[in-house]
Structures are given as structure tokens and as C-alpha cells.
PDB file of N, CA and C in Angstrom:
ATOM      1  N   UNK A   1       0.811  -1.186   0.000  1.00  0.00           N
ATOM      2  CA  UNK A   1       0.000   0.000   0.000  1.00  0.00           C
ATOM      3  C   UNK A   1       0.865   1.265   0.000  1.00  0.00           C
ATOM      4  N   UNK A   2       2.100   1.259   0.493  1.00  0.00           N
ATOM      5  CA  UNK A   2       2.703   2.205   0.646  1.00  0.00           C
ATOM      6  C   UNK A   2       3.539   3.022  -0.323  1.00  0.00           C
ATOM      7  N   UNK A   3       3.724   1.540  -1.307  1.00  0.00           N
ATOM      8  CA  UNK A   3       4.729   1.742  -2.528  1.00  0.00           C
ATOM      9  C   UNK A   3       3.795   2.745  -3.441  1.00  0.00           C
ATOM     10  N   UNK A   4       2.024   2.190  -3.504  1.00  0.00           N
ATOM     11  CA  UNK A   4       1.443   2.628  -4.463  1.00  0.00           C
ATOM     12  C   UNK A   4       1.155   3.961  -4.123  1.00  0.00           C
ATOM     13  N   UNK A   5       1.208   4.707  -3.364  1.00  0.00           N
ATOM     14  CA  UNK A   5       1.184   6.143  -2.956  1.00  0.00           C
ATOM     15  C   UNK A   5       2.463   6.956  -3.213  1.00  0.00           C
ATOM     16  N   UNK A   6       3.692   6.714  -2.930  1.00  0.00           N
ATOM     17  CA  UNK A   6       4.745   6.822  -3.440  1.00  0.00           C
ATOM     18  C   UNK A   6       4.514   6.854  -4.976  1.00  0.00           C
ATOM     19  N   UNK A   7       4.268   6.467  -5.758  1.00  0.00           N
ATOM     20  CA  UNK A   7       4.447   5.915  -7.193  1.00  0.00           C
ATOM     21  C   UNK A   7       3.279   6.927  -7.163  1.00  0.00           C
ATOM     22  N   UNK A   8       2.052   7.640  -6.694  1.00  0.00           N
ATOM     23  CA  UNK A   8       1.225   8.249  -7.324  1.00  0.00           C
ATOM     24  C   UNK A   8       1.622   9.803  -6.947  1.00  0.00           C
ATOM     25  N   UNK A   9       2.831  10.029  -5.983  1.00  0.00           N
ATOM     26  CA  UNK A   9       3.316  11.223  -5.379  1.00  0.00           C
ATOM     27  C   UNK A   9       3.965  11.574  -6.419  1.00  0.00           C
ATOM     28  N   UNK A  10       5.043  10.330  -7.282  1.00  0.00           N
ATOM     29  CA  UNK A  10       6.183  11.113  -7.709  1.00  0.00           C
ATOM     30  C   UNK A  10       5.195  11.611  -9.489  1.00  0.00           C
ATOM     31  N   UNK A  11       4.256  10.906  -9.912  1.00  0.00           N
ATOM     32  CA  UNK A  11       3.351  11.283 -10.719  1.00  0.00           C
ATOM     33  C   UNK A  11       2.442  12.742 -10.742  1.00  0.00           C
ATOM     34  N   UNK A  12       2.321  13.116  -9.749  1.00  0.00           N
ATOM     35  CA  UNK A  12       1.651  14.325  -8.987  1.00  0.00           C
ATOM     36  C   UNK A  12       2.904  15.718  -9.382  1.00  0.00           C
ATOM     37  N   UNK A  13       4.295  14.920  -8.461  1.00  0.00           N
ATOM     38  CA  UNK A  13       5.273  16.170  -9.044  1.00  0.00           C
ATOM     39  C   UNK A  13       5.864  16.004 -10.378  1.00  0.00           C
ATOM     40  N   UNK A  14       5.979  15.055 -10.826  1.00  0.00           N
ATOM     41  CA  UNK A  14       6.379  15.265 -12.308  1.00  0.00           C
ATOM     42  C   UNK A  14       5.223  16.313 -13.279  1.00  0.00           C
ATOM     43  N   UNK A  15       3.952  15.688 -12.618  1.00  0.00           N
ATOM     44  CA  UNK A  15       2.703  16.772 -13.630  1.00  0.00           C
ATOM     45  C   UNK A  15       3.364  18.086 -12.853  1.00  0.00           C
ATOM     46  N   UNK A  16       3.240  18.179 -11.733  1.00  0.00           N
ATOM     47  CA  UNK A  16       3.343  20.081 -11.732  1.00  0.00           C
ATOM     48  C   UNK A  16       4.593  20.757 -11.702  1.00  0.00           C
ATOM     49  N   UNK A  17       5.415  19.879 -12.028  1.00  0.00           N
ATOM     50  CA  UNK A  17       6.890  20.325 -12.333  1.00  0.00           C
ATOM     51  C   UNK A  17       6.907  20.196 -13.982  1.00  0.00           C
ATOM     52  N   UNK A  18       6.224  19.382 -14.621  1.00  0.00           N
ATOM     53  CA  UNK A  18       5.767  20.084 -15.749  1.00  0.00           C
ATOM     54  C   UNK A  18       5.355  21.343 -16.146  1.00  0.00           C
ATOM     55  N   UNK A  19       3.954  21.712 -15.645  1.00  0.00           N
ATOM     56  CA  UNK A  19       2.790  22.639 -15.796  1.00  0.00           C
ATOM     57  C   UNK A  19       3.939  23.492 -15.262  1.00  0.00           C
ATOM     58  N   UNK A  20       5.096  23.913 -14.434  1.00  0.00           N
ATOM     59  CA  UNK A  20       5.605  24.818 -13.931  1.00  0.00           C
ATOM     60  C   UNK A  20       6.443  25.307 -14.866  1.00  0.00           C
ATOM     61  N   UNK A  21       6.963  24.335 -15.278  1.00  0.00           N
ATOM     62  CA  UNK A  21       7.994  24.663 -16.723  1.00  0.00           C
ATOM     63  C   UNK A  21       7.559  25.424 -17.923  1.00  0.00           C
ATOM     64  N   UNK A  22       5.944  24.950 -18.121  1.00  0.00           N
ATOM     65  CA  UNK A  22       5.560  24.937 -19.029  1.00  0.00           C
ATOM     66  C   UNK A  22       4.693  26.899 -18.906  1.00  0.00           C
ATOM     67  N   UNK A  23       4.123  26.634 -17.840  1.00  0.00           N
ATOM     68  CA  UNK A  23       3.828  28.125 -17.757  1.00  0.00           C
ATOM     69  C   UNK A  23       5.334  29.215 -17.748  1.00  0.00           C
ATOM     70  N   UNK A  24       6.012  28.995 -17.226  1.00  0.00           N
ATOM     71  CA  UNK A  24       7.050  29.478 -17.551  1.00  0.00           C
ATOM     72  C   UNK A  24       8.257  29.394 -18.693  1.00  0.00           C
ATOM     73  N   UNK A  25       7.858  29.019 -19.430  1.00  0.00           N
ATOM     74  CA  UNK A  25       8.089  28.806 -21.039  1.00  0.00           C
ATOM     75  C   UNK A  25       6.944  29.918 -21.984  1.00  0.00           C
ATOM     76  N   UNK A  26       5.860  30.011 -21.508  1.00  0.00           N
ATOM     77  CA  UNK A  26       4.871  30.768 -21.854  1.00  0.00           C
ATOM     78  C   UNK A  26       4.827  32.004 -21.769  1.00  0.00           C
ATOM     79  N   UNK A  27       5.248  32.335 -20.476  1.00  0.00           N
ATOM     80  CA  UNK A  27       5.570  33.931 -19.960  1.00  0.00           C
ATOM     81  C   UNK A  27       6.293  34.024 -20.569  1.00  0.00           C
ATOM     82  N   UNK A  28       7.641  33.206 -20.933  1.00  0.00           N
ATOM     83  CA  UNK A  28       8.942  34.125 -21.926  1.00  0.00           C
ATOM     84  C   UNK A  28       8.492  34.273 -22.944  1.00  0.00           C
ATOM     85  N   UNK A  29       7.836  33.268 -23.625  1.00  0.00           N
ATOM     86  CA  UNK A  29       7.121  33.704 -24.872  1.00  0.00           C
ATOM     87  C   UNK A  29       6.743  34.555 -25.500  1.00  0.00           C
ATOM     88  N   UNK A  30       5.690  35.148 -24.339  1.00  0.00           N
ATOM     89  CA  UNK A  30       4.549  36.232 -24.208  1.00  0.00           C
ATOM     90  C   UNK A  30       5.501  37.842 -24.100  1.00  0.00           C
ATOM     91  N   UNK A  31       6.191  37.617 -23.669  1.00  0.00           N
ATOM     92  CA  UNK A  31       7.481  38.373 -23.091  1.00  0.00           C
ATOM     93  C   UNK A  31       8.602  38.722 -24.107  1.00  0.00           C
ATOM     94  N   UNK A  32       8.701  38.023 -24.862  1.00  0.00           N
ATOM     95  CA  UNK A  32       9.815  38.405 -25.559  1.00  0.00           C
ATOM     96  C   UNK A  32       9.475  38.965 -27.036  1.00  0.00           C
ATOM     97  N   UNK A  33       8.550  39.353 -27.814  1.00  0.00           N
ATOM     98  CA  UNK A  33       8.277  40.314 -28.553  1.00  0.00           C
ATOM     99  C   UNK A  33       7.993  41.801 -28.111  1.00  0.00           C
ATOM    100  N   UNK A  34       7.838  41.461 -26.736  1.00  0.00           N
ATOM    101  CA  UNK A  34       7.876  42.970 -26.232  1.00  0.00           C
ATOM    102  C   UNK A  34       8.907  43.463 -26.272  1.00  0.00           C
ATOM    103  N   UNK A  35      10.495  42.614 -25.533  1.00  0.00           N
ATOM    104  CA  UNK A  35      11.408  42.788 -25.282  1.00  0.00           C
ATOM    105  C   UNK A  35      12.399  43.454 -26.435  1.00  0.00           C
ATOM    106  N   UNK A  36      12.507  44.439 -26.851  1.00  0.00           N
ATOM    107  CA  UNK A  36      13.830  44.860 -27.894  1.00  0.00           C
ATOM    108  C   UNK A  36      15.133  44.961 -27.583  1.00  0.00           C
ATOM    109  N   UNK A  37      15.538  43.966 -28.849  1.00  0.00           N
ATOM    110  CA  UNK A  37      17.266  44.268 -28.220  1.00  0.00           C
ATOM    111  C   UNK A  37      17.692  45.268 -28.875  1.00  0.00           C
ATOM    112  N   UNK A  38      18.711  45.994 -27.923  1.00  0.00           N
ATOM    113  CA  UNK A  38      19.240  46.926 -28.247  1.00  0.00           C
ATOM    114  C   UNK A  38      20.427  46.986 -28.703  1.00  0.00           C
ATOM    115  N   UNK A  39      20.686  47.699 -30.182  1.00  0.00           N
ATOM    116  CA  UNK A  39      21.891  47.741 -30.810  1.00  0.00           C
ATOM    117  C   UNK A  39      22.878  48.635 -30.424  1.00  0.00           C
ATOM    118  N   UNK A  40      23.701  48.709 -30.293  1.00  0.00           N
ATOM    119  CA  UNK A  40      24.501  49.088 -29.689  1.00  0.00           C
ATOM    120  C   UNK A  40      25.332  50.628 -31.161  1.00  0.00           C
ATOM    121  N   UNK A  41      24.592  52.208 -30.710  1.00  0.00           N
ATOM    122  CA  UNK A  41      24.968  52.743 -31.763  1.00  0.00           C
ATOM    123  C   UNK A  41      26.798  53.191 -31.795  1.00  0.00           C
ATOM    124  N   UNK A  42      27.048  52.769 -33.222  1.00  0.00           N
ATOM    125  CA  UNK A  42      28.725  53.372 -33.361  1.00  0.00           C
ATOM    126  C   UNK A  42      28.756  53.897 -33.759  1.00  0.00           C
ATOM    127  N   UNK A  43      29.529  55.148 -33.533  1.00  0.00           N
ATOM    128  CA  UNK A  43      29.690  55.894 -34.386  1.00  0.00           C
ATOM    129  C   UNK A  43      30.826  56.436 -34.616  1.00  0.00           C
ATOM    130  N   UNK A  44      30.855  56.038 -36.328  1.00  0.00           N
ATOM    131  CA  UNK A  44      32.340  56.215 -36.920  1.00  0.00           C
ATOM    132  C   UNK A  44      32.988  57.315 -37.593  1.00  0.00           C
ATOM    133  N   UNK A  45      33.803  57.825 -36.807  1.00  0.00           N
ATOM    134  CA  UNK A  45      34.614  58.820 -37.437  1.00  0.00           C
ATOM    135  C   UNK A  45      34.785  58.457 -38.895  1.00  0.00           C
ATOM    136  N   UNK A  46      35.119  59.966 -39.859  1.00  0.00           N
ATOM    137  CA  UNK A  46      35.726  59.707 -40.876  1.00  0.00           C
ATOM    138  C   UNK A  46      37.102  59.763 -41.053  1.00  0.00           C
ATOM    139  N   UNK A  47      38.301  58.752 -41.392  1.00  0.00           N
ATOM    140  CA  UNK A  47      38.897  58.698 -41.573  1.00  0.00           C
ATOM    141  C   UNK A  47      39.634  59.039 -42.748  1.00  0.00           C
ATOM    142  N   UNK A  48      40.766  59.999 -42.881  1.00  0.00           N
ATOM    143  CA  UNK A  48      40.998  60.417 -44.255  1.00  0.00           C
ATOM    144  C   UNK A  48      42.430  59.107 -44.270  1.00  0.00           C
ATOM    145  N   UNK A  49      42.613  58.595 -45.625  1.00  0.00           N
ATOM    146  CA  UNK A  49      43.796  57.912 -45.989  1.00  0.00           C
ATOM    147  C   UNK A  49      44.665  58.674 -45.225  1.00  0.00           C
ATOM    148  N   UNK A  50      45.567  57.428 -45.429  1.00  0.00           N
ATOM    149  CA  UNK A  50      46.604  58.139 -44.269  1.00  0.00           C
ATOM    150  C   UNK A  50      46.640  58.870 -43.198  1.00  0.00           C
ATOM    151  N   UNK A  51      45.705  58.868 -42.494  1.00  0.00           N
ATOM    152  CA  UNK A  51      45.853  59.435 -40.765  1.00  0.00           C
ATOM    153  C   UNK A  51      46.789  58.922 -40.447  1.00  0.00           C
ATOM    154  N   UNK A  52      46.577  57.546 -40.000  1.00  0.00           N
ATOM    155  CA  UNK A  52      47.396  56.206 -39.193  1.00  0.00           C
ATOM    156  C   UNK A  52      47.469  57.402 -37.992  1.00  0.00           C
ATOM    157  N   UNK A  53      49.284  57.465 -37.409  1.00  0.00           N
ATOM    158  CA  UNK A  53      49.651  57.521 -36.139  1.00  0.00           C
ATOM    159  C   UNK A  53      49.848  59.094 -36.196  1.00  0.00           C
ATOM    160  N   UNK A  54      49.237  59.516 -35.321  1.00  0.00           N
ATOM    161  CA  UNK A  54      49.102  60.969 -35.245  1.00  0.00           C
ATOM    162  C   UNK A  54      49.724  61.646 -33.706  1.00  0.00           C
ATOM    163  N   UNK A  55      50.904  62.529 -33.985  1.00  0.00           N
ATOM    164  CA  UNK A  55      51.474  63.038 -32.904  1.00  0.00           C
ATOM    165  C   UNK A  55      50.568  64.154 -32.047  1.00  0.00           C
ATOM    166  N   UNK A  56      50.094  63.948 -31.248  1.00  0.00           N
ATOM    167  CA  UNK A  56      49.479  64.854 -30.341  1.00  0.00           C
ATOM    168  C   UNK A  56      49.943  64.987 -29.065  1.00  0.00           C
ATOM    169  N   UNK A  57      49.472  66.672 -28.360  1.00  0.00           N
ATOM    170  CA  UNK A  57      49.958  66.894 -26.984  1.00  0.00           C
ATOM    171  C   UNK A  57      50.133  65.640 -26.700  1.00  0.00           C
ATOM    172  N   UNK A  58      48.643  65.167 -26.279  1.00  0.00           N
ATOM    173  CA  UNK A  58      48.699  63.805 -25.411  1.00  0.00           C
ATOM    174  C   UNK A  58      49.435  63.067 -25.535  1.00  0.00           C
ATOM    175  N   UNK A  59      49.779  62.684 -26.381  1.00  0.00           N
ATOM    176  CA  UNK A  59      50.576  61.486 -26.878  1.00  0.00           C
ATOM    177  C   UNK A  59      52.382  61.849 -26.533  1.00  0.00           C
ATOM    178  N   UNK A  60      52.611  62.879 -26.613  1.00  0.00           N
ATOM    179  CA  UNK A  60      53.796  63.802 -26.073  1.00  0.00           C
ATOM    180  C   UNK A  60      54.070  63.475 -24.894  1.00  0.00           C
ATOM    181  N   UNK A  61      52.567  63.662 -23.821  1.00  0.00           N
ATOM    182  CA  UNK A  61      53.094  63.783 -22.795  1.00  0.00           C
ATOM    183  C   UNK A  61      52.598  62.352 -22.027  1.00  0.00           C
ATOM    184  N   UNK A  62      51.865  61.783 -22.665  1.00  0.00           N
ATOM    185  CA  UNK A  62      52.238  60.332 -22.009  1.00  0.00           C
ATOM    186  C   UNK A  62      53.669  60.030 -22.309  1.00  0.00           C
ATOM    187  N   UNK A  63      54.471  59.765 -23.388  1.00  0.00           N
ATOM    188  CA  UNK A  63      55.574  59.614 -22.981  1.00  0.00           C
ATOM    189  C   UNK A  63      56.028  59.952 -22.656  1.00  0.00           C
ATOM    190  N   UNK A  64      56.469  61.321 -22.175  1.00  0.00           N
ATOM    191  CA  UNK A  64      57.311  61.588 -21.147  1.00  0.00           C
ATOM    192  C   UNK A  64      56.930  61.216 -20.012  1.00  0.00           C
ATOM    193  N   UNK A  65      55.918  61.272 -19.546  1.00  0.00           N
ATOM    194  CA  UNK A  65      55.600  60.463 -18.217  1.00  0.00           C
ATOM    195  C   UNK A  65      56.068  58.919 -17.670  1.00  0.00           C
ATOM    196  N   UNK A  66      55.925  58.299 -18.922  1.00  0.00           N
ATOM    197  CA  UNK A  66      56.360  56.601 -19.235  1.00  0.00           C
ATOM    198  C   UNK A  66      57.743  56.727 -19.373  1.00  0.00           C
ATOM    199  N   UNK A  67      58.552  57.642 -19.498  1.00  0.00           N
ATOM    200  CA  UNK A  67      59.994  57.379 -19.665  1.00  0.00           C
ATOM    201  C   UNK A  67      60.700  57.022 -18.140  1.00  0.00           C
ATOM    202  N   UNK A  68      61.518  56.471 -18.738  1.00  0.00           N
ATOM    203  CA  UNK A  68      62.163  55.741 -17.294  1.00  0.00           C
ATOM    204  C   UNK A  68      63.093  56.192 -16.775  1.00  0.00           C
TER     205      UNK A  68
END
């Protein structure tokens, strides 16, 4: 008698550990056309040929700072 109650318990949580999953599979559902992802805006300088490495203050005076 005891086994068969056992065996109808673990039937009981498998259904609502289902139904739990399952409503919550639903909410994301429901949920995620609302949700927009957001792109991330860049924005790109124009670069003329040949910039590359450009001497500036800054760049001046970080190295002198970095010198040893």
C-alpha cells in the first residue's frame, strides 16, 4: 500500500513540475516580442587615408611620463 502512494506522489510532481515549466516557457514567450534588443549605436569617425599615427599633446606627454 505504501509503494502505491509513493508511485502516485512522484506522478503528482512530475505533472506540476511540468505545468511549472511549461507556464514558464509561456511567460517568456509572451514576453519576448515585447522585449527589444538593443543595438549598440557606433559611431564612426571619418577617416581620411593616411591618418594612421598621429602626434598629439597627449601622446607627447604620455611619454614623457612613461619614460624611465
Amino acid at each position: 500500500m505504501s509503494s502505491n502512494k509513493s508511485g502516485a506522489d512522484m506522478k503528482r510532481r512530475g505533472f506540476l513540475l511540468a505545468g511549472g515549466v511549461g507556464a514558464a516557457g509561456a511567460v517568456a514567450v509572451a514576453v519576448m516580442p515585447a522585449v527589444k534588443h538593443a543595438v549598440p549605436a557606433v559611431a564612426k569617425k571619418a577617416v581620411p587615408e593616411g591618418a594612421g599615427y598621429q602626434d598629439t599633446d597627449h601622446i607627447r606627454t604620455y611619454y614623457d611620463l612613461a619614460r624611465v
